[in-house]
C-alpha atoms as a PDB file:
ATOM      1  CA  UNK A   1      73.556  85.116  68.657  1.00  0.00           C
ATOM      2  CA  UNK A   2      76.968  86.557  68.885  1.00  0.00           C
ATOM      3  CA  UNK A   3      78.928  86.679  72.165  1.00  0.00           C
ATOM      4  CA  UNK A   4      78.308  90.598  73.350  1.00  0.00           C
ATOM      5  CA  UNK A   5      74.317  89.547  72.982  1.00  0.00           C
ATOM      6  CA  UNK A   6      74.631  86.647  74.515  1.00  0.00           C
ATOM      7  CA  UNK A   7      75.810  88.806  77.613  1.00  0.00           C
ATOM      8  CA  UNK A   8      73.377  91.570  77.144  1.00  0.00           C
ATOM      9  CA  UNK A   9      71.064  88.406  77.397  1.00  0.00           C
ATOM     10  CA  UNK A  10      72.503  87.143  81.053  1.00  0.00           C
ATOM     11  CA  UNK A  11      72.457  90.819  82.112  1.00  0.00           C
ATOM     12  CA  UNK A  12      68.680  90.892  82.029  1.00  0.00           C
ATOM     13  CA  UNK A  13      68.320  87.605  84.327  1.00  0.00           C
ATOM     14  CA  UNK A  14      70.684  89.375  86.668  1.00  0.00           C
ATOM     15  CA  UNK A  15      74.179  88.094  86.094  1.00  0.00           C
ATOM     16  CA  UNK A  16      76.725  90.281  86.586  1.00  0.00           C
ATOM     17  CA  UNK A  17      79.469  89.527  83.801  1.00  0.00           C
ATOM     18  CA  UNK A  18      83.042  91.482  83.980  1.00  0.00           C
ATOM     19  CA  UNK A  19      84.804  92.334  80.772  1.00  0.00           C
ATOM     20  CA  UNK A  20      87.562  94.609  79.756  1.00  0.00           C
ATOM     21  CA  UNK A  21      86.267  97.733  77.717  1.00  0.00           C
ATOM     22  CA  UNK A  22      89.241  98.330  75.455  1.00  0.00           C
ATOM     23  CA  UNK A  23      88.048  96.311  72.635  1.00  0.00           C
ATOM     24  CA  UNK A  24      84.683  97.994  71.985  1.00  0.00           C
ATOM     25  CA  UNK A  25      83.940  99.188  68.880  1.00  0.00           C
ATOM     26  CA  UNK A  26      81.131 101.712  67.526  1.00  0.00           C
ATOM     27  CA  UNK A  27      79.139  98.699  66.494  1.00  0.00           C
ATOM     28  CA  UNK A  28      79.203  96.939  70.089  1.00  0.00           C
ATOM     29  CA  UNK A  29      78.336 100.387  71.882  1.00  0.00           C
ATOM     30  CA  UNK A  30      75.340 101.224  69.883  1.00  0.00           C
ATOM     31  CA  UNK A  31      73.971  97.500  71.090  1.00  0.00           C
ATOM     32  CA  UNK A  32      75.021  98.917  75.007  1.00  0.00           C
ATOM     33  CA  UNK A  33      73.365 102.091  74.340  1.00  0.00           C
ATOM     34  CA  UNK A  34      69.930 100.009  73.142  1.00  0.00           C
ATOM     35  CA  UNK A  35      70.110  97.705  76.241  1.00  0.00           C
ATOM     36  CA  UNK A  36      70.181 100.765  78.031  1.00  0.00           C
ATOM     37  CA  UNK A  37      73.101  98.997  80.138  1.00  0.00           C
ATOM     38  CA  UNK A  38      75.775 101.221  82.558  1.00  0.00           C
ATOM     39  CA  UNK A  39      78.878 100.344  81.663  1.00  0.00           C
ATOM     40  CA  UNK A  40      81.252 100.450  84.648  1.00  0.00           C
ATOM     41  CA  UNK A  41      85.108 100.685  83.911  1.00  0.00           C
ATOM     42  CA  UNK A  42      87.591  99.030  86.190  1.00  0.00           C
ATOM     43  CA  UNK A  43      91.203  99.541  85.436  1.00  0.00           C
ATOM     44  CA  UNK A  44      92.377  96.461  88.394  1.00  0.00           C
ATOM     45  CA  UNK A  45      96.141  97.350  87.518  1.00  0.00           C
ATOM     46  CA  UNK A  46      97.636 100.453  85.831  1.00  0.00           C
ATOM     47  CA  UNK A  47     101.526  99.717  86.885  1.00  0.00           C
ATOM     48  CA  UNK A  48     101.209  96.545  84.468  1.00  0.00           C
ATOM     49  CA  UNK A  49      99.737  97.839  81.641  1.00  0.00           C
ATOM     50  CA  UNK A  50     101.989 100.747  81.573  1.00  0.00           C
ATOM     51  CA  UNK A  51     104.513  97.967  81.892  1.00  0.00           C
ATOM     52  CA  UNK A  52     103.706  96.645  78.852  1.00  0.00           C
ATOM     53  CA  UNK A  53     105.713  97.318  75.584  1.00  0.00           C
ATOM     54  CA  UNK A  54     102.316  98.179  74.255  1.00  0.00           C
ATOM     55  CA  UNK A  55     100.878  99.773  77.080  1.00  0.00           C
ATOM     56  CA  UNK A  56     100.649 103.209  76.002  1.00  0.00           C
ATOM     57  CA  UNK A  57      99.011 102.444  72.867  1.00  0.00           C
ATOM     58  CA  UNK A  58      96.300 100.757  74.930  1.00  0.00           C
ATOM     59  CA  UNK A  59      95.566 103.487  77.584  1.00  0.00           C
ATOM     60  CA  UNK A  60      95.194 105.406  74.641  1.00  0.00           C
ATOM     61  CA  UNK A  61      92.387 103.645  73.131  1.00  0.00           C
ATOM     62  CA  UNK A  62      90.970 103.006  76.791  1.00  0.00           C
ATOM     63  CA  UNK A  63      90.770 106.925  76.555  1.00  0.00           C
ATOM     64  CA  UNK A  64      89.333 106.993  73.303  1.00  0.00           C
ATOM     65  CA  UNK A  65      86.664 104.797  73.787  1.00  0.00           C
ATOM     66  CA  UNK A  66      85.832 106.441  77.053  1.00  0.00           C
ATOM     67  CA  UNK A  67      84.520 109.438  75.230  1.00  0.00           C
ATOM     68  CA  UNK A  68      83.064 107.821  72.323  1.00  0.00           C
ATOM     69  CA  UNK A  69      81.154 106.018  75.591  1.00  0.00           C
ATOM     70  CA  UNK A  70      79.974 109.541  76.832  1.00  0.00           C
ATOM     71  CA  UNK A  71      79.621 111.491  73.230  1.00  0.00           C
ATOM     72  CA  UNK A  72      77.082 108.574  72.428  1.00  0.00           C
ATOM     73  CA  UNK A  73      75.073 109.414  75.536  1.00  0.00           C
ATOM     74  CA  UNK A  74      76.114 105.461  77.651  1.00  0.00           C
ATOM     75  CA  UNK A  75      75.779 105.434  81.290  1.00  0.00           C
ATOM     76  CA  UNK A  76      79.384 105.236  82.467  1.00  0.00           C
ATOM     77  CA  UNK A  77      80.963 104.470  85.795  1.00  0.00           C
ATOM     78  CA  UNK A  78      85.285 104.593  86.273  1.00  0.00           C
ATOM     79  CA  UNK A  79      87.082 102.758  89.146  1.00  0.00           C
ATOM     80  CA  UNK A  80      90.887 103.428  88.647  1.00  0.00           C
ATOM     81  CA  UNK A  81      93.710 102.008  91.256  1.00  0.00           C
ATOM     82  CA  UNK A  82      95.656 105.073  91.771  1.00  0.00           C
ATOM     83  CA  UNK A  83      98.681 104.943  93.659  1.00  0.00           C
ATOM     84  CA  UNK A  84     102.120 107.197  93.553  1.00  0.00           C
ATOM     85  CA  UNK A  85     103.121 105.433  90.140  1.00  0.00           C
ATOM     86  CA  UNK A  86      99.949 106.558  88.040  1.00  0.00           C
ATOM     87  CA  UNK A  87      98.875 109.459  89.966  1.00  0.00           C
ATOM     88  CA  UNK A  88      98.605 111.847  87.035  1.00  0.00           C
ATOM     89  CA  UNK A  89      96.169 109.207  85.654  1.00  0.00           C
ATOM     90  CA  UNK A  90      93.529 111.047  87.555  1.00  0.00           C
ATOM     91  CA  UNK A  91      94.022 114.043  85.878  1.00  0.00           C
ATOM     92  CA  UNK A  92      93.017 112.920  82.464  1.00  0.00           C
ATOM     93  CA  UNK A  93      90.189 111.225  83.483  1.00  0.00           C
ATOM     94  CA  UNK A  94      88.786 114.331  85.245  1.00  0.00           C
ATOM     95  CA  UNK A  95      89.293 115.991  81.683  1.00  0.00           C
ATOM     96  CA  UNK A  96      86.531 113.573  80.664  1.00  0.00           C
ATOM     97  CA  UNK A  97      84.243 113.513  83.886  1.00  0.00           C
ATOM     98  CA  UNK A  98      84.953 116.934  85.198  1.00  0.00           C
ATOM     99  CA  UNK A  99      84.335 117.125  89.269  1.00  0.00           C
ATOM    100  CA  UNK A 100      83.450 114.009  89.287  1.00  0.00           C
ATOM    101  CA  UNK A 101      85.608 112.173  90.675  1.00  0.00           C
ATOM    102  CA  UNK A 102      85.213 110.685  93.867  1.00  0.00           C
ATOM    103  CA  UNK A 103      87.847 108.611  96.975  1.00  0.00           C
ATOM    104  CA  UNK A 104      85.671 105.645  97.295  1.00  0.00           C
ATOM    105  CA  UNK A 105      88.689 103.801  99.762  1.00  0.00           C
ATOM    106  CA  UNK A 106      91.827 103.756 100.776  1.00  0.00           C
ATOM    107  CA  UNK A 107      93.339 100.733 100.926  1.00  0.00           C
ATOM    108  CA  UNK A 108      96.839  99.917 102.650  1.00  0.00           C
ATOM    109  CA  UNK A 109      99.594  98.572 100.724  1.00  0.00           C
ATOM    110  CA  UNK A 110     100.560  94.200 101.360  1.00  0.00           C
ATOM    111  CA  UNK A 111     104.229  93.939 101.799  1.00  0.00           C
ATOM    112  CA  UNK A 112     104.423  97.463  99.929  1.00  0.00           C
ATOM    113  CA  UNK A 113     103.432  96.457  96.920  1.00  0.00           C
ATOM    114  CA  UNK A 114      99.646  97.004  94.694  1.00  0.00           C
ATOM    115  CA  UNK A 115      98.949  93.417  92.326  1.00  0.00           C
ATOM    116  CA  UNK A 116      96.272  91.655  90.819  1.00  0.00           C
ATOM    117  CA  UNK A 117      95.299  89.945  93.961  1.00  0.00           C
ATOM    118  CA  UNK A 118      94.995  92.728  96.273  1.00  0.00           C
ATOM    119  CA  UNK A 119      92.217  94.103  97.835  1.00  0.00           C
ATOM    120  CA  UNK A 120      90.575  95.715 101.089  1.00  0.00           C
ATOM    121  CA  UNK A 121      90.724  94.302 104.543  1.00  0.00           C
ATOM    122  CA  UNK A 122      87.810  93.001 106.277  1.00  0.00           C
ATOM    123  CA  UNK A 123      85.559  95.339 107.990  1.00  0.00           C
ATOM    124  CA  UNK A 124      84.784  95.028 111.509  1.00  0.00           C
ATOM    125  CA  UNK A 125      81.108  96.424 111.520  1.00  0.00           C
ATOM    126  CA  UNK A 126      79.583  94.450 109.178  1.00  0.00           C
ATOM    127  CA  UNK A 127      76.101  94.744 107.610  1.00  0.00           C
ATOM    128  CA  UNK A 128      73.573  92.235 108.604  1.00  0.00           C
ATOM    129  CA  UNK A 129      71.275  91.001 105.483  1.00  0.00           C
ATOM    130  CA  UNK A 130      68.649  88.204 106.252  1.00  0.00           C
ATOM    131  CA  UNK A 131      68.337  87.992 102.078  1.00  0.00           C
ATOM    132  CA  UNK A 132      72.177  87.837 101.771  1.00  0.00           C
ATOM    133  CA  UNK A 133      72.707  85.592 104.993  1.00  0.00           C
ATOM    134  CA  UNK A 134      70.334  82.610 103.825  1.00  0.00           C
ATOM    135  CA  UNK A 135      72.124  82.802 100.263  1.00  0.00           C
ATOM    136  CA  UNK A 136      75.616  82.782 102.252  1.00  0.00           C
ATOM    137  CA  UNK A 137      74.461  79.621 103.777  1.00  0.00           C
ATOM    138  CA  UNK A 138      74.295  77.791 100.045  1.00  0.00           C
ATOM    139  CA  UNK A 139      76.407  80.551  97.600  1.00  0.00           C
ATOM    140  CA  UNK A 140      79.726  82.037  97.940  1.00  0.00           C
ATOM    141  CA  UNK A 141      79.229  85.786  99.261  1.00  0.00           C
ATOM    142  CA  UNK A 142      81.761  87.160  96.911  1.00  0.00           C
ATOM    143  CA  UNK A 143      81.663  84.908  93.677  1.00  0.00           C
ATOM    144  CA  UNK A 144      77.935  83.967  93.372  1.00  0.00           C
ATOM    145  CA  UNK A 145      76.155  85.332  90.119  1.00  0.00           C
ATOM    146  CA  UNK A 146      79.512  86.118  88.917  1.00  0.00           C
ATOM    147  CA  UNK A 147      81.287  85.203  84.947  1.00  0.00           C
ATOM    148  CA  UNK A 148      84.335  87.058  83.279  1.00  0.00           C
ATOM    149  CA  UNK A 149      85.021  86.870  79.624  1.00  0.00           C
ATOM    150  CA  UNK A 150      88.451  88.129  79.091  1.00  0.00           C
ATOM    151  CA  UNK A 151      89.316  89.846  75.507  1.00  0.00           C
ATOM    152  CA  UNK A 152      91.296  86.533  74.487  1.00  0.00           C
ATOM    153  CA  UNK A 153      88.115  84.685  74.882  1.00  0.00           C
ATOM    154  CA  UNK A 154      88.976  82.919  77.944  1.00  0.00           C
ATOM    155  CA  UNK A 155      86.268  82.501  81.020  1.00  0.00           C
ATOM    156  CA  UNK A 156      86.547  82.663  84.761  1.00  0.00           C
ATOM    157  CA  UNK A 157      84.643  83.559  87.665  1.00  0.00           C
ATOM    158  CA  UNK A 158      86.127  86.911  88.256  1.00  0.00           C
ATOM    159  CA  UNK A 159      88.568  89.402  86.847  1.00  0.00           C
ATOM    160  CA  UNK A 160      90.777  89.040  89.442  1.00  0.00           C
ATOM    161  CA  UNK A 161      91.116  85.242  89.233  1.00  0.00           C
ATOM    162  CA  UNK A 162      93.791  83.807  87.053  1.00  0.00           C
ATOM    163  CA  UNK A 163      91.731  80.510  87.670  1.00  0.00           C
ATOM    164  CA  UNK A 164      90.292  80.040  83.472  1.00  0.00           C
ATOM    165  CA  UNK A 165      87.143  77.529  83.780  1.00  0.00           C
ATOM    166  CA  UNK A 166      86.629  77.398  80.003  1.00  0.00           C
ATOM    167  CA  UNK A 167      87.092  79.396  76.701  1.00  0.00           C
ATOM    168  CA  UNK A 168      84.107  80.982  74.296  1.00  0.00           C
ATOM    169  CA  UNK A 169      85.395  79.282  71.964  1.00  0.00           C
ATOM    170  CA  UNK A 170      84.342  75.789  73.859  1.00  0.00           C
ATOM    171  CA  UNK A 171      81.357  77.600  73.995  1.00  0.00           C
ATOM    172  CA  UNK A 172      79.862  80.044  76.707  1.00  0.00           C
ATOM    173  CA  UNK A 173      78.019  77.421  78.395  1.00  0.00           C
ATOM    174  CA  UNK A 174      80.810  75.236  79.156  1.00  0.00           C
ATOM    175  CA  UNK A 175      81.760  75.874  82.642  1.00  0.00           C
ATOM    176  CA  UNK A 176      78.264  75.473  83.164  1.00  0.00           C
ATOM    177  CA  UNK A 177      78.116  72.190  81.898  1.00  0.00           C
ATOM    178  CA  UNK A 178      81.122  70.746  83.295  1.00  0.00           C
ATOM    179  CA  UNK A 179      80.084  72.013  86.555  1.00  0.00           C
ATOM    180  CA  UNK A 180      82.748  74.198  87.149  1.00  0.00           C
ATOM    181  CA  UNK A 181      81.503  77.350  87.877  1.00  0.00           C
ATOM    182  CA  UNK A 182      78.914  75.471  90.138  1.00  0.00           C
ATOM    183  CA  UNK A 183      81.962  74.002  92.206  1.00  0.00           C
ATOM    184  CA  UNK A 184      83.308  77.974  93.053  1.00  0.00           C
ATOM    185  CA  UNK A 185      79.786  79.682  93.326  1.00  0.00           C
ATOM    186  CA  UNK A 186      79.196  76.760  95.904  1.00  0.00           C
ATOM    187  CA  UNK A 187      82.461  77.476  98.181  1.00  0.00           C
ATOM    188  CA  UNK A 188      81.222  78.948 101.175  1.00  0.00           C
ATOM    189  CA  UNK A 189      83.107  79.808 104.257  1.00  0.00           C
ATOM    190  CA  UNK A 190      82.388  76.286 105.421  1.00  0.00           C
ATOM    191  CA  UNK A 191      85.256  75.154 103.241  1.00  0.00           C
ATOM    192  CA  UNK A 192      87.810  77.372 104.821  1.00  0.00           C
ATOM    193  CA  UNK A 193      89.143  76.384 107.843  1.00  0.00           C
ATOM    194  CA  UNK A 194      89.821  79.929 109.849  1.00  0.00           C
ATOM    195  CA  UNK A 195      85.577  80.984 108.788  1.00  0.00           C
ATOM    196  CA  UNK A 196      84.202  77.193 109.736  1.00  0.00           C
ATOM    197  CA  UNK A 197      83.881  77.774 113.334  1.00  0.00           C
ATOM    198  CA  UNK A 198      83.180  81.893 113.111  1.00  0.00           C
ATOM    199  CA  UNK A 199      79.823  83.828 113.915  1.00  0.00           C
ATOM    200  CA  UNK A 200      80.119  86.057 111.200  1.00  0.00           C
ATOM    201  CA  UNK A 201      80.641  83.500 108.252  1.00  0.00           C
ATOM    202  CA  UNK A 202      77.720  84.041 106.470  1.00  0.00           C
ATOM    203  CA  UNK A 203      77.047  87.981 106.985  1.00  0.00           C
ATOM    204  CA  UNK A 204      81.024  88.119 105.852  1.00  0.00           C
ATOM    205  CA  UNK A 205      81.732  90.072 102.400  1.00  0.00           C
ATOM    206  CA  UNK A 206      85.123  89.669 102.102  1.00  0.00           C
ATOM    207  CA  UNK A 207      86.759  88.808  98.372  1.00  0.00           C
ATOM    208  CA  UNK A 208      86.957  85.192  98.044  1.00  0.00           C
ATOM    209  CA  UNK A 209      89.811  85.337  95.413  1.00  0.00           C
ATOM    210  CA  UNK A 210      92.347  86.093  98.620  1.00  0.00           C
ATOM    211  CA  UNK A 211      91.474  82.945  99.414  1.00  0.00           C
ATOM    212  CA  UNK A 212      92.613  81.007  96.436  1.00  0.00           C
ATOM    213  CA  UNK A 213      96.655  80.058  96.404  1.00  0.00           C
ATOM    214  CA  UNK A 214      98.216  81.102  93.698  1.00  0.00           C
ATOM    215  CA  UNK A 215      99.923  77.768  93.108  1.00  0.00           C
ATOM    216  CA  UNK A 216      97.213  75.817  94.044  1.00  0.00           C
ATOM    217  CA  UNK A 217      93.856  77.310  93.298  1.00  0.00           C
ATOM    218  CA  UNK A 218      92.557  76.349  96.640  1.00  0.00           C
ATOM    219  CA  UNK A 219      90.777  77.666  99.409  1.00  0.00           C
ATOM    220  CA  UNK A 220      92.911  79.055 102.585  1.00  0.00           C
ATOM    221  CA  UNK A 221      93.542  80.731 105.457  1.00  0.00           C
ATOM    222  CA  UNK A 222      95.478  83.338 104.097  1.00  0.00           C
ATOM    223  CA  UNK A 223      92.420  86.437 104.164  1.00  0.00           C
ATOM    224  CA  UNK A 224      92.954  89.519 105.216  1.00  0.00           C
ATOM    225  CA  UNK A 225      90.650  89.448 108.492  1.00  0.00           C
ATOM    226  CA  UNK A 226      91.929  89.945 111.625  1.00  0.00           C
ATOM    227  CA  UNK A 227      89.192  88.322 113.674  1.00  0.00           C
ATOM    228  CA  UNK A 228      89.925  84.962 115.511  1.00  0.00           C
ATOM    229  CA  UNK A 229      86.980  82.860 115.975  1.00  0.00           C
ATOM    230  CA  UNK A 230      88.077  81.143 119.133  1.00  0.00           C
ATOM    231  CA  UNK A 231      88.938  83.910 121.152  1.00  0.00           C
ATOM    232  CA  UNK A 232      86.174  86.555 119.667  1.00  0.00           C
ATOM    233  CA  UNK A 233      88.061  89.271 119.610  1.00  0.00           C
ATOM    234  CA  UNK A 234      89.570  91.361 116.585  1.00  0.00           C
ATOM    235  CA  UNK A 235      93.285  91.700 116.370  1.00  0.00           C
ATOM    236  CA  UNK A 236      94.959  94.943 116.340  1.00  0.00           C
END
């Protein structure tokens, strides 16, 4: 069983496994299209592929393949970072989904600047889940259920995480076996100091991979959540 059906596979027991789409080919859409799977496009960080000495070659084919997605008649879903850099981004991609394009947030900038490890700030009304708190209590609320395969073959949790866990070419199963994956689906806001003490810990969605140090790949303080446990009130 090659890789792509090895995924299709996980899909149907309910994992949810992030890839990039720029590598598909006509041979790996027509086995989308007979999974009947919705593929859903994230481009995480524009600036640094246009960086790239090859970047423009590769939003090309990004482009390509988008429409080869639609002409072959694939479910498809597009979640771009926009800011003032790649603005005109939008534009094409409204050639290709006309009126279809929607503001899901708007997110504020960290020190002024957009990277790989940014995302939104914690919300203060949060939605209460009896499912979602008694997996909380066990399962990381943002990681749990999830496994990236990168196009150079490596594997990590999310595709946001520069934390690799294994390779396919150990073998898909690896981080599995070595109990890696376990160890960060099992992180719960027990494990961070700031959530230990708070009320909300296990009804809390925030993304766990603010919590990681860069230089350290552990657990810390350092969210973007303004509410202080002790004193029970939210910080302005």
């Amino acid at each position: 069983m090659n890789k792509y059906k090895v995924v299709f596979h996980l899909l149907k027991d309910g994992f949810v496994i992030n890839t990039n789409e720029y590598e598909l080919n006509q041979e790996k859409l027509n086995e989308v299209y007979e999974f009947d799977i919705t593929l859903c496009i994230t481009v995480l960080d524009y600036i640094k592929i246009y960086g790239d000495k090859n970047g423009k070659n590769l939003e090309n084919k990004m482009y390509k393949n988008i429409k080869n997605i639609l002409d072959i008649g694939i479910s498809l879903e597009i979640c771009v970072l926009v800011d003032r850099k790649n603005d005109k981004l939008l534009h094409k991609y409204n050639t290709i989904l006309p009126n279809k394009i929607e503001i899901a947030e708007s997110y504020k900038l960290i020190n002024n600047q957009i990277n790989q490890y940014y995302c939104k700030s914690i919300e203060k009304k949060l939605d209460f889940n009896a499912d979602k708190y008694f997996r909380n209590t066990k399962y990381n609320s943002c990681l749990f259920g999830k496994l990236t395969f990168t196009p150079n073959g490596d594997i990590s949790v999310c595709p946001v995480s520069n934390r690799i866990i294994g390779t396919y070419k150990e073998g898909w199963k690896t981080p599995f076996r070595n109990g890696k994956i376990d160890e960060l689906w099992r992180k719960t806001k027990n494990h961070v100091s700031k959530c230990k003490s708070c009320e909300y810990k296990y009804i809390c969605e925030d993304c766990s991979i603010l919590e990681l140090a860069v230089d350290n790949n552990k657990l810390s303080d350092k969210l973007l959540c303004n509410y202080n446990p002790s004193t029970g009130k939210w910080d302005d």
